[in-house]
Protein backbone atom coordinates (compact mmCIF):
# COMPACT_ATOMS: atom_id res chain seq x y z
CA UNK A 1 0.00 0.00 0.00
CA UNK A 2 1.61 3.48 -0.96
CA UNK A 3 2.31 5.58 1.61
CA UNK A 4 0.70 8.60 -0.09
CA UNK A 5 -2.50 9.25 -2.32
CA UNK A 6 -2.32 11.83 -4.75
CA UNK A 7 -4.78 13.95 -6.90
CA UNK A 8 -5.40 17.11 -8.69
CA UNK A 9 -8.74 16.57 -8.81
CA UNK A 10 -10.69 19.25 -7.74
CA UNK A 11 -11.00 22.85 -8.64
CA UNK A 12 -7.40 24.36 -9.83
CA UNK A 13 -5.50 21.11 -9.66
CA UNK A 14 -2.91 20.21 -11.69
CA UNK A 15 -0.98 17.55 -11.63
CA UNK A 16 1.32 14.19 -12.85
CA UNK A 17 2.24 11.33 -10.59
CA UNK A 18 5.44 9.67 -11.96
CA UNK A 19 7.00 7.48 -9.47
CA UNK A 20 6.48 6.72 -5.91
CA UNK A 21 9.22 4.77 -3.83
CA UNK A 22 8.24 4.81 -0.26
CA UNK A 23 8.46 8.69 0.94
CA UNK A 24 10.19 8.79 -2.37
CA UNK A 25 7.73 10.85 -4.46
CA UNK A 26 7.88 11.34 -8.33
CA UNK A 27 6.09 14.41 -9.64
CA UNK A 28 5.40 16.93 -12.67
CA UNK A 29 3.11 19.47 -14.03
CA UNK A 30 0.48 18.84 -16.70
CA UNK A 31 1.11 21.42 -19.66
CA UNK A 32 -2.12 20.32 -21.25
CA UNK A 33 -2.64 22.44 -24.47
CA UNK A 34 -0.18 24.63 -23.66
CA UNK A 35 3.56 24.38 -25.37
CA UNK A 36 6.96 24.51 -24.20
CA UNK A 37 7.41 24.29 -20.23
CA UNK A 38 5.71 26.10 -17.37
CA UNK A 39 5.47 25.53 -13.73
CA UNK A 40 2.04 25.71 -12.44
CA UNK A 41 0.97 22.90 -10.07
CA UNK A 42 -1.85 22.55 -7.67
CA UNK A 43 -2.16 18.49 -5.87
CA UNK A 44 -3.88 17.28 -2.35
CA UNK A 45 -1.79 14.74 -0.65
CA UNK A 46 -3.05 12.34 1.66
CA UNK A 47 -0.82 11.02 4.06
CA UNK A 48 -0.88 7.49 5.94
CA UNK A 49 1.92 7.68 7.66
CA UNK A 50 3.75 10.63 9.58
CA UNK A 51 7.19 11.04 8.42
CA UNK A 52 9.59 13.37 5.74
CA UNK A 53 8.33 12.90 2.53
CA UNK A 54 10.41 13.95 -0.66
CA UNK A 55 8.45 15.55 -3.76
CA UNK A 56 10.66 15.82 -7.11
CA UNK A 57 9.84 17.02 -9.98
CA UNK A 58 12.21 16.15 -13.58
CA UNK A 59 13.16 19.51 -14.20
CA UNK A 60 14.31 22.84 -12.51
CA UNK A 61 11.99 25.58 -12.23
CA UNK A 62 8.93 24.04 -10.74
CA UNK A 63 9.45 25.64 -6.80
CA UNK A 64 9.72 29.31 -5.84
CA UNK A 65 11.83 30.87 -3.44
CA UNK A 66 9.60 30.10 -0.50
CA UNK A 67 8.95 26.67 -1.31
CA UNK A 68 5.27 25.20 -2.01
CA UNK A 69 1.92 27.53 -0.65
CA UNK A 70 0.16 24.73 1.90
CA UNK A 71 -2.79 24.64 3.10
CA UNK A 72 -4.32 22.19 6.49
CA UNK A 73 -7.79 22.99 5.57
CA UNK A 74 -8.96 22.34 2.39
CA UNK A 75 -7.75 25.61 0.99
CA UNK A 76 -9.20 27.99 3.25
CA UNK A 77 -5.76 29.25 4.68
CA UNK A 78 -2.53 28.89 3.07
CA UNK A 79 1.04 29.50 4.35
CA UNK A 80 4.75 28.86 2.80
CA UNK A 81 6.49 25.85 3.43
CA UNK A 82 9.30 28.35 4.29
CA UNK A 83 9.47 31.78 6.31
CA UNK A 84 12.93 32.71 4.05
CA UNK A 85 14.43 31.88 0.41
CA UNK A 86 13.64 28.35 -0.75
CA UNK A 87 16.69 27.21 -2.82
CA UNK A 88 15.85 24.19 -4.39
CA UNK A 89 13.38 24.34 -7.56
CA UNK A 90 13.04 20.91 -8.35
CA UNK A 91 11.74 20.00 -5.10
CA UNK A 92 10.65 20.03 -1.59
CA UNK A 93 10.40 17.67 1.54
CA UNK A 94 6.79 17.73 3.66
CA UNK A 95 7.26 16.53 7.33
CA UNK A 96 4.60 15.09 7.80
CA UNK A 97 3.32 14.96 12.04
CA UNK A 98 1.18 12.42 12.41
CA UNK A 99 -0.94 9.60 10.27
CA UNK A 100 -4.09 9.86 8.00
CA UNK A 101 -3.57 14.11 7.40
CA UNK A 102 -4.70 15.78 4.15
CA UNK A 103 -2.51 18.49 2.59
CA UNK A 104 -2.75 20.92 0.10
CA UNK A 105 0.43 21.82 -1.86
CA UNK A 106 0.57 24.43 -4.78
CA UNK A 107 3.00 26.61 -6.73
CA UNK A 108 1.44 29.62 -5.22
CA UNK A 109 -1.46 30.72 -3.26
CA UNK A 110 -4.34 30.40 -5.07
CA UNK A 111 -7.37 32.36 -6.03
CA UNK A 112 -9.97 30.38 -7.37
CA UNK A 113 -14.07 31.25 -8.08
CA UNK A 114 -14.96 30.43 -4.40
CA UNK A 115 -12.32 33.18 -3.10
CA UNK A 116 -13.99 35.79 -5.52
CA UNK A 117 -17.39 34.33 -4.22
CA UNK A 118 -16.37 34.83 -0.69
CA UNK A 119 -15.55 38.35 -1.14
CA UNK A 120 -18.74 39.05 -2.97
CA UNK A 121 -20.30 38.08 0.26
CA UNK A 122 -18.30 39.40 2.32
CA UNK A 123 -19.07 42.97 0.88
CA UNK A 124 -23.31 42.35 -0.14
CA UNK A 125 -24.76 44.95 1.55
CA UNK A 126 -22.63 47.49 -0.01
CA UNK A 127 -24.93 48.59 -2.08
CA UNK A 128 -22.23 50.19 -5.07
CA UNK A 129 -20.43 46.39 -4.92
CA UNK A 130 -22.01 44.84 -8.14
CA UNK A 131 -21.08 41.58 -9.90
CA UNK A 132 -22.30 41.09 -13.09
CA UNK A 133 -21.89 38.49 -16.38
CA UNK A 134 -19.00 40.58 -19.08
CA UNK A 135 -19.69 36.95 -20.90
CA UNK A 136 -19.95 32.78 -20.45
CA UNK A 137 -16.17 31.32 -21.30
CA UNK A 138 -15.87 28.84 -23.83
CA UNK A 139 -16.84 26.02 -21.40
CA UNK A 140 -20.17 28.14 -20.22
CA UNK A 141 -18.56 29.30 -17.02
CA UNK A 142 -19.60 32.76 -15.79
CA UNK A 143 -17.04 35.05 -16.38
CA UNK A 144 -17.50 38.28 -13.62
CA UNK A 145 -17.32 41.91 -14.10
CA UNK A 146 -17.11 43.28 -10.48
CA UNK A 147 -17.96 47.05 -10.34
CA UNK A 148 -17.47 49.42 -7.44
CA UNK A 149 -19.77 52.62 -8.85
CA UNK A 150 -21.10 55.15 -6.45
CA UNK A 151 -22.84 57.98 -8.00
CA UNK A 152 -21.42 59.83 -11.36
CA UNK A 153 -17.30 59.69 -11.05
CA UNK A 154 -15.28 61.55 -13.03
CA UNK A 155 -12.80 58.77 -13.99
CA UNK A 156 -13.87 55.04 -15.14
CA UNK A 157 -11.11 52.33 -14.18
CA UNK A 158 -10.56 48.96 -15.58
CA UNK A 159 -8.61 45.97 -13.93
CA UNK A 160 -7.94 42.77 -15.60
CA UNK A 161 -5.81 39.68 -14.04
CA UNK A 162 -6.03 36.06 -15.20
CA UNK A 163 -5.11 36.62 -18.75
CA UNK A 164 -2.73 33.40 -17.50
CA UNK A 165 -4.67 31.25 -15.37
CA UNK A 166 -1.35 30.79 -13.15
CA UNK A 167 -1.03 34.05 -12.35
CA UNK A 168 -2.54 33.82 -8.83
CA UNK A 169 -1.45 36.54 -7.00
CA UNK A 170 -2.58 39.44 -9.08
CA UNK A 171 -5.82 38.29 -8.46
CA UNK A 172 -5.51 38.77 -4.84
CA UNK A 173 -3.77 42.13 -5.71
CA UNK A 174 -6.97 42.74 -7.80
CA UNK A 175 -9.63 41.75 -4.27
CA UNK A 176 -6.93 44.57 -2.32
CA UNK A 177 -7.58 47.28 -5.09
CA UNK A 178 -11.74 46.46 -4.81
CA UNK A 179 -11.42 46.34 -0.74
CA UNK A 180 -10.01 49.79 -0.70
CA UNK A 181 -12.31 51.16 -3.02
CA UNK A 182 -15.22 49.87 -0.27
CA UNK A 183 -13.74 51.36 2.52
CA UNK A 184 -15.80 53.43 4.96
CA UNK A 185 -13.21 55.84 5.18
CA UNK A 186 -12.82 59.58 3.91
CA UNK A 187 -10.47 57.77 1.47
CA UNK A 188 -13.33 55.23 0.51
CA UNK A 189 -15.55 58.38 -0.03
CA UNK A 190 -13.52 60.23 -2.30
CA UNK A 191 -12.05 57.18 -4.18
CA UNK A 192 -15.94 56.59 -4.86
CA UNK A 193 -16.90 59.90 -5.54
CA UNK A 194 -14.39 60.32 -8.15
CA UNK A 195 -13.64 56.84 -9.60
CA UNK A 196 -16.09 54.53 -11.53
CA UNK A 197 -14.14 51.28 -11.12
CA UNK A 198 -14.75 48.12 -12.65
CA UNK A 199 -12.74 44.71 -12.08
CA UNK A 200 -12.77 41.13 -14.20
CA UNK A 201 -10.64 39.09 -11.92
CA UNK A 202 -10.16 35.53 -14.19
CA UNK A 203 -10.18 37.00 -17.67
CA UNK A 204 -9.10 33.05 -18.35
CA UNK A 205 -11.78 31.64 -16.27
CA UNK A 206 -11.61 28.51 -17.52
CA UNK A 207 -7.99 27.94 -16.79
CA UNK A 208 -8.16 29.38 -13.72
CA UNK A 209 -11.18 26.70 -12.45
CA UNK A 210 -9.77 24.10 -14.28
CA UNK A 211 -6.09 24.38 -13.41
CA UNK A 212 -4.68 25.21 -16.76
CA UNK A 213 -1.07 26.86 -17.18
CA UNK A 214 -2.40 29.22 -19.17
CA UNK A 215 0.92 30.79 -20.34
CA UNK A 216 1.08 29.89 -23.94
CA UNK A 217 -2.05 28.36 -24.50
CA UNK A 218 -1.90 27.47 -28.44
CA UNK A 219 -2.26 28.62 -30.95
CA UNK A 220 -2.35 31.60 -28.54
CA UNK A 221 -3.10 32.28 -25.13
CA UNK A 222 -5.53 35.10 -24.18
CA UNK A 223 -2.49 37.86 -22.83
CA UNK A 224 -1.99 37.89 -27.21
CA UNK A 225 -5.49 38.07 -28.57
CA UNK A 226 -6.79 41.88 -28.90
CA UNK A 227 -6.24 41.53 -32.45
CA UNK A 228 -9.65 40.45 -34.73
CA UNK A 229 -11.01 38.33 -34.71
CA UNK A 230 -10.64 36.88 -31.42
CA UNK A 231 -10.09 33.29 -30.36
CA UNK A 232 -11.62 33.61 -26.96
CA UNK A 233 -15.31 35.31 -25.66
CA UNK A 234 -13.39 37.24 -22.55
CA UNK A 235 -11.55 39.39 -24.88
CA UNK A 236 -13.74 39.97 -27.56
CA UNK A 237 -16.52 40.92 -24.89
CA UNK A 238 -13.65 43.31 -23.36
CA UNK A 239 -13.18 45.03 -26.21
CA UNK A 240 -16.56 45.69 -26.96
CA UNK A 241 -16.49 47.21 -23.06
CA UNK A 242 -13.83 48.99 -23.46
CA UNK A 243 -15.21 50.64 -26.80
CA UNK A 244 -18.73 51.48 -24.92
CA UNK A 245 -17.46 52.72 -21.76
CA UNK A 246 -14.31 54.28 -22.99
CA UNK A 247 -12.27 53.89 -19.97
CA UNK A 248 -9.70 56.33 -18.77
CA UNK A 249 -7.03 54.63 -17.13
CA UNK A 250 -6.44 50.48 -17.58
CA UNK A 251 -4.17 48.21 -15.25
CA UNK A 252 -3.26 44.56 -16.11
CA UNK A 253 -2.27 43.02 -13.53
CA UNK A 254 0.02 39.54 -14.15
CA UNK A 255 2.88 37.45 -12.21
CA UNK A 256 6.55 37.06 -13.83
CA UNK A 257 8.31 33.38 -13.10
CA UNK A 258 9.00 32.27 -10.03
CA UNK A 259 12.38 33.62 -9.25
CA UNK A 260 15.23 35.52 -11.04
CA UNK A 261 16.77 38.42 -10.52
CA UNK A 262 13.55 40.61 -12.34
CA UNK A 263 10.92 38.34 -11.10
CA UNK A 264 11.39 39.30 -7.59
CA UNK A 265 9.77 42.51 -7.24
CA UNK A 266 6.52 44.18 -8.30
CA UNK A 267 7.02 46.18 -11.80
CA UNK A 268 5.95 48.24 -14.23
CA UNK A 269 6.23 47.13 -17.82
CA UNK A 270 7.00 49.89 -20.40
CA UNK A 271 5.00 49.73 -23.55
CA UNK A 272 7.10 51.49 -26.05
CA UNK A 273 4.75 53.84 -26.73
CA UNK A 274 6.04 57.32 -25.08
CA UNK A 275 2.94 58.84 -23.88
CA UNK A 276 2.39 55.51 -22.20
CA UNK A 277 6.15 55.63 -20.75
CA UNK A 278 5.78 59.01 -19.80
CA UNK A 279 2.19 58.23 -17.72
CA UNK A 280 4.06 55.18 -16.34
CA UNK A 281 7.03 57.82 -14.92
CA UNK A 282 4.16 59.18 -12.99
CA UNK A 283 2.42 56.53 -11.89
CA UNK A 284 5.71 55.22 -10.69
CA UNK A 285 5.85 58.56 -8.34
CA UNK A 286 2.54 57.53 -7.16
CA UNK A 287 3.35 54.28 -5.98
CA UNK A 288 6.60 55.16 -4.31
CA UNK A 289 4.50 57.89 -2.59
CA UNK A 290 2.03 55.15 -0.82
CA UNK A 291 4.74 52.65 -0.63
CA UNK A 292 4.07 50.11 2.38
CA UNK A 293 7.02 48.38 4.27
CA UNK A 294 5.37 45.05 4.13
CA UNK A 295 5.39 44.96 0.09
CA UNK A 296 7.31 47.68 -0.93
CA UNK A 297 6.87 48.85 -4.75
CA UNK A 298 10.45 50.76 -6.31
CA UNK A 299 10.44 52.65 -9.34
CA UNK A 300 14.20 50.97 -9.97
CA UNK A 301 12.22 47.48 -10.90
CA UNK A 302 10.29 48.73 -13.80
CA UNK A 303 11.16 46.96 -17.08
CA UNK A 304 11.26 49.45 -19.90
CA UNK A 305 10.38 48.29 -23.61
CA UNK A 306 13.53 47.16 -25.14
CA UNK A 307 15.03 45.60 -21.98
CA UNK A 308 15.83 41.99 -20.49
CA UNK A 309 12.06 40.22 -21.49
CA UNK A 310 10.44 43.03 -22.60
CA UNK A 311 11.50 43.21 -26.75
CA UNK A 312 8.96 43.27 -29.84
CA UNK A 313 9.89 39.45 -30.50
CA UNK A 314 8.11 38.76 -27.16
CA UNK A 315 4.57 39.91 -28.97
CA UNK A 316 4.74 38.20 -32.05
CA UNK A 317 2.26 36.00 -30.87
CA UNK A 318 -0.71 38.76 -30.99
CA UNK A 319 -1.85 41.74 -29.35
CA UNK A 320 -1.98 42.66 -25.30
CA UNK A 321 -4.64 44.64 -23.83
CA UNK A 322 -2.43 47.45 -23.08
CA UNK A 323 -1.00 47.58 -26.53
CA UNK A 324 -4.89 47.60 -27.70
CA UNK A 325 -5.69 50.25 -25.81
CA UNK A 326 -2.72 52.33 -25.34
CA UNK A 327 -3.37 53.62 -28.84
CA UNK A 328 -7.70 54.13 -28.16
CA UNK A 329 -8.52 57.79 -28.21
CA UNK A 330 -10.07 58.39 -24.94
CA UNK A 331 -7.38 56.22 -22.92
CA UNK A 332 -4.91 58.33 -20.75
CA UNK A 333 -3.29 55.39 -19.25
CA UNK A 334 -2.80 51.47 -19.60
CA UNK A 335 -0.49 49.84 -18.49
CA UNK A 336 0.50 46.06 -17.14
CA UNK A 337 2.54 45.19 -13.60
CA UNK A 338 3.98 42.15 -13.28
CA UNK A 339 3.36 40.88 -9.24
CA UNK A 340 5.64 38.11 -7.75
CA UNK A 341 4.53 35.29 -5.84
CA UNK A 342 6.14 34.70 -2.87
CA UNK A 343 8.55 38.17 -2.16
CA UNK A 344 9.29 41.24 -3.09
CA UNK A 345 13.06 41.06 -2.36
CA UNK A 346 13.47 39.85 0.77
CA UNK A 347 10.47 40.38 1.76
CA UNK A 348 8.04 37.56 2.06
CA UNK A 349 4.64 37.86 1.05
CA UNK A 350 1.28 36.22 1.51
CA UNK A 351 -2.16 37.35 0.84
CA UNK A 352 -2.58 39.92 3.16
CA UNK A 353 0.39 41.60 2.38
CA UNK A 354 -0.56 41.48 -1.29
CA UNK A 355 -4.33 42.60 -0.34
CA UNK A 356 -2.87 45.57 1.62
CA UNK A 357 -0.18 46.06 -1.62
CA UNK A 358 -3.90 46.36 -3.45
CA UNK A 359 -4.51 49.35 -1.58
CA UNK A 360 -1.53 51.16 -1.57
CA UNK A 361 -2.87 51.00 -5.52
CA UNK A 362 -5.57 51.94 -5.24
CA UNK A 363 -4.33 55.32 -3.40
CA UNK A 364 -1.64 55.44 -6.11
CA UNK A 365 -4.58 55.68 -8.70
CA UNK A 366 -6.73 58.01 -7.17
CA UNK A 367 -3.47 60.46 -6.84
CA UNK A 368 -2.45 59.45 -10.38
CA UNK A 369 -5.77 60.74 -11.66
CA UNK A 370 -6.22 64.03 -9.25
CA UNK A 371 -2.77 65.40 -10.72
């Protein structure tokens, strides 16, 4: 009898048994329809015996710097395996403390529909928190379009994460920016009063629910498909927002890999374009000016077009959102920010932290726009 059961089935799961030898354990991620390599992985572990158990996976790449998000209760709460820098990304070992325990092991901390559902209820009796259908996703899943809308603002505001189902944490970046926007605070009132703001947290539902990687889905994922005609209803149904409620300022919110030297703080990702650049020097003051010790955002991070990942070959695939819009009349604004997923530096990071990150963004935008 193996000593461990394991299974990615359920919601966001993802993953490949290869080999199990005792407390020996075998592992690797499913790339589906996606090509090349990635590194998501989501898999519930059932133990039978207490003990160290060793998880492996073929090739490097596959654990971040903190080691494997776990959770002890079904994925209500998660935690990292490790309080400082994880150095091994082919694997981890589990010590396991006693006999017949369940846990939950992923490459992040995940954000799946019952999170966003939680916060919906959470927030119901706020009566300018709305959550309506932008479209169904190819596999008839609802795809949301949270507002926060409180009178007549002056300024409409679109956030997008999910284009890659992976990308976990800019989701709960995403719930941060939407919690401060609620606040009963003087800062709540005015954010309200002067910003129209309007959230779809899993533009790739599907993957998300379904624990795709996402990242480059063939023939292309969603991040390249703002060009017509569109392979996927999320974007074509956010273009056709975007062109009725003309939106002033865009953020697309997305995770980098899981360590590296740029992948290890939050930053913004120049466009090229040098109105754009020159609204993302701004911004950039913005953030520094509501900086928070416990995720701390530096203008020295930012990747400007041209640099390290960010070159025209990395777009041949089709068109972002923020190249789309950057070029739409009535946008001041768009712009992407690449989140990591377990530190910014040396910091380590977890949900709160990246929930409070949300609304140090959420002041940065409301300053942003009053300049």
């Amino acid at each position: 009898m193996d000593l461990c059961r394991i299974t990615g089935n359920f919601p966001g799961g993802n993953i490949k048994l290869v080999s199990m030898r005792g407390r020996e354990i075998g592992v690797d991620v499913e790339m589906r329809d996606s090509s090349g390599d990635w590194f998501y992985w989501c898999f519930k572990a059932h133990f039978r015996e207490p003990g160290n158990y060793h998880f492996q996976f073929p090739r490097p790449g596959k654990v971040g710097t903190r080691g494997p998000a776990i959770s002890l209760d079904g994925g209500m709460h998660w935690r990292w395996l490790s309080a400082t820098r994880w150095n091994d990304s082919r694997g981890f070992v589990y010590d396991c403390p006693k006999a017949d325990t369940e846990v939950l092991f992923c490459t992040g901390i995940p954000y799946l529909q019952r999170d966003l559902e939680a916060f919906l209820k959470e927030f119901a009796g706020a009566s300018f928190l709305q959550s309506r259908t932008l479209c169904r996703s190819r596999k008839g899943r609802n795809v949301e379009l949270v507002s926060v809308v409180d009178g007549c603002p002056d300024y409409t505001v679109l956030l997008t994460s999910r284009h890659h189902s992976v990308e976990m944490m800019a989701t709960h970046v995403l719930e941060g920016i939407l919690r401060a926007a609620l606040e009963p605070t003087e800062f709540g009132q005015v954010f309200r009063r002067k910003i129209a703001l309007f959230a779809v947290p899993f533009v790739d539902k599907d993957g998300v629910e379904e624990g795709d990687q996402g990242k480059n889905r063939m023939p292309h994922d969603h991040a390249r498909d703002y060009q017509e005609p569109a392979l996927y209803p999320e974007t074509q149904a956010l273009r056709e927002w975007i062109s009725r409620n003309q939106p002033d300022f865009l953020l697309d919110l997305h995770c980098p890999l899981l360590s590296g030297a740029l992948r290890e703080n939050p930053a913004l990702i120049g466009s090229g374009d040098s109105a754009m650049d020159a609204a993302m020097d701004r911004f950039s003051n913005c953030l520094e000016q509501w900086r928070i010790p416990d995720a701390p955002y530096f203008r020295q991070h930012n990747i400007p077009f041209g640099s390290a990942w960010n070159v025209a070959k990395n777009y041949t695939q089709g068109l972002t959102l923020i190249r789309y819009a950057s070029h739409l009349p009535f946008v001041s604004y768009a712009q992407t920010m690449e989140i990591p997923f377990s530190n910014f530096g040396e910091i380590t990071v977890d949900r709160d932290s990246m929930l409070r990150f949300g609304g140090s963004i959420a002041r940065a935008i409301l300053l942003f726009l009053q300049e």
